[in-house]
Protein backbone atom coordinates (compact mmCIF):
# COMPACT_ATOMS: atom_id res chain seq x y z
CA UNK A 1 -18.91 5.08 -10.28
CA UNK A 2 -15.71 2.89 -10.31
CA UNK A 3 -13.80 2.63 -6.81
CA UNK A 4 -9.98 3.02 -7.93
CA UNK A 5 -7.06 2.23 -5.64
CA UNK A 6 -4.69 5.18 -3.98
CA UNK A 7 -2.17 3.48 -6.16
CA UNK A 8 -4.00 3.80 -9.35
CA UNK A 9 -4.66 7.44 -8.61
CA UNK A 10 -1.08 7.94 -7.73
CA UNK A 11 0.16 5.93 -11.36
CA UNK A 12 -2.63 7.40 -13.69
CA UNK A 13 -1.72 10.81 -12.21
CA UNK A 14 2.42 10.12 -12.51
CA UNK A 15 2.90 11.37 -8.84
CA UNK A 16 6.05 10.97 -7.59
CA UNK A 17 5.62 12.74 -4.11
CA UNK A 18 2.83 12.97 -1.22
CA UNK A 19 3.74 15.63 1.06
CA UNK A 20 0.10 15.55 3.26
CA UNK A 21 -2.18 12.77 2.54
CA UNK A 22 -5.24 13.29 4.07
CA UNK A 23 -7.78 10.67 4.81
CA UNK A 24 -11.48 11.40 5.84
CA UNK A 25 -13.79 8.45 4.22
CA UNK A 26 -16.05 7.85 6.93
CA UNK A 27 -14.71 4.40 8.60
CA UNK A 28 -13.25 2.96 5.24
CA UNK A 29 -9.59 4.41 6.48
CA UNK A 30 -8.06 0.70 6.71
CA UNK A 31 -9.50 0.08 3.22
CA UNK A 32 -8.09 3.31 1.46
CA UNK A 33 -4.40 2.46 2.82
CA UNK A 34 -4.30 -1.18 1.71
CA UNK A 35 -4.94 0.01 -1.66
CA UNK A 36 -1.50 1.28 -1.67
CA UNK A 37 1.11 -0.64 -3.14
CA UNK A 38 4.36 -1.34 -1.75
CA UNK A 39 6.27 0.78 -4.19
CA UNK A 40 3.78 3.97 -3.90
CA UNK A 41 4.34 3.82 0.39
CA UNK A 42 7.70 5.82 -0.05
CA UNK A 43 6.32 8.69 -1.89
CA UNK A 44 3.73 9.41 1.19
CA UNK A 45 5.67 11.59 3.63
CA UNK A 46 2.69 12.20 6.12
CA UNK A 47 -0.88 11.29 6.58
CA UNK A 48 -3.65 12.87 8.73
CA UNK A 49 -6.49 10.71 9.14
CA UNK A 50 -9.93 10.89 11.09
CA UNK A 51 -10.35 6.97 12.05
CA UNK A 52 -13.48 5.54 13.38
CA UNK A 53 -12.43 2.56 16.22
CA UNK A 54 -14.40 -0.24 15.12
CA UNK A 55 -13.69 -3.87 15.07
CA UNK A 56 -10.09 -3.06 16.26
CA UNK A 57 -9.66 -0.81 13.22
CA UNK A 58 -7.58 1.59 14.40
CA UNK A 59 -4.77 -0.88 16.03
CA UNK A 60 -4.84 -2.15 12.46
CA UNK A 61 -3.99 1.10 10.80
CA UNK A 62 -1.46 1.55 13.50
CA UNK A 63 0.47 -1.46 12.40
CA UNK A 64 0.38 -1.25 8.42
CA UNK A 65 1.73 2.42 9.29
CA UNK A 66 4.48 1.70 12.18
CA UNK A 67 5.56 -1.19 8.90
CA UNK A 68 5.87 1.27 6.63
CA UNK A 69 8.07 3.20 8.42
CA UNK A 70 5.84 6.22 9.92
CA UNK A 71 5.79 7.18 13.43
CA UNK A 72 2.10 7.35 14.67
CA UNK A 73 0.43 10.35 17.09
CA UNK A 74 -3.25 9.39 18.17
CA UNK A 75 -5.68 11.91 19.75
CA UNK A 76 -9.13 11.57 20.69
CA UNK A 77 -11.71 13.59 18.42
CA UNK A 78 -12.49 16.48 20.87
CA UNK A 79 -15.36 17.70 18.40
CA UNK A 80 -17.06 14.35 18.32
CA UNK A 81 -18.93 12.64 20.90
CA UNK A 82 -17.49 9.90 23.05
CA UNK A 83 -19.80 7.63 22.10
CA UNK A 84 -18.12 7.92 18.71
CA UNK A 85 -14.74 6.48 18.93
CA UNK A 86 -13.33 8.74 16.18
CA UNK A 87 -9.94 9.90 16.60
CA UNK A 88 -7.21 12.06 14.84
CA UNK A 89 -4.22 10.11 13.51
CA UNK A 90 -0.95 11.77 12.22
CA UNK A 91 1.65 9.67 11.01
CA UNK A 92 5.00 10.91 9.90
CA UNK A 93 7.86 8.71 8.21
CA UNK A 94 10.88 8.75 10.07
């Protein structure tokens, strides 16, 4: 199948808020929010996402969201091994 954007979800669909967006694509995280664009960001009003710390990745995410105006709570996945940096992100606009 077709990949499609957030944003062409969000248009197609006519959706004017996002209470809880919730993010679990397996290390593609960074990839799902940049498909979001700039007009679509202020209809998001939280985001939960599992993010897998690779390459930096999650320092990335951290900035695009802190931009956007959200304020950003980290914890480290308790369920998943160490060896896995996976974490739990919650971001809430301020």
């Amino acid at each position: 199948g077709t990949l499609r954007t957030l944003s062409s979800v969000i248009n197609e669909l006519e959706i004017d808020t996002i209470d809880l967006l919730k993010i679990d694509v397996e290390g593609e995280e960074y990839k799902v929010l940049q498909g979001i664009v700039q007009n679509d960001w202020s209809k998001i009003k939280q985001i939960v996402a599992e993010v897998h710390d690779i390459d930096g990745r999650i320092d990335n995410i951290q900035s695009l969201l802190k931009n956007q105006g959200f304020n950003i709570t980290i914890e480290k996945n308790s369920l998943i091994p160490d060896t896995l940096k996976t974490f739990n992100l919650y971001a809430i606009r301020t």
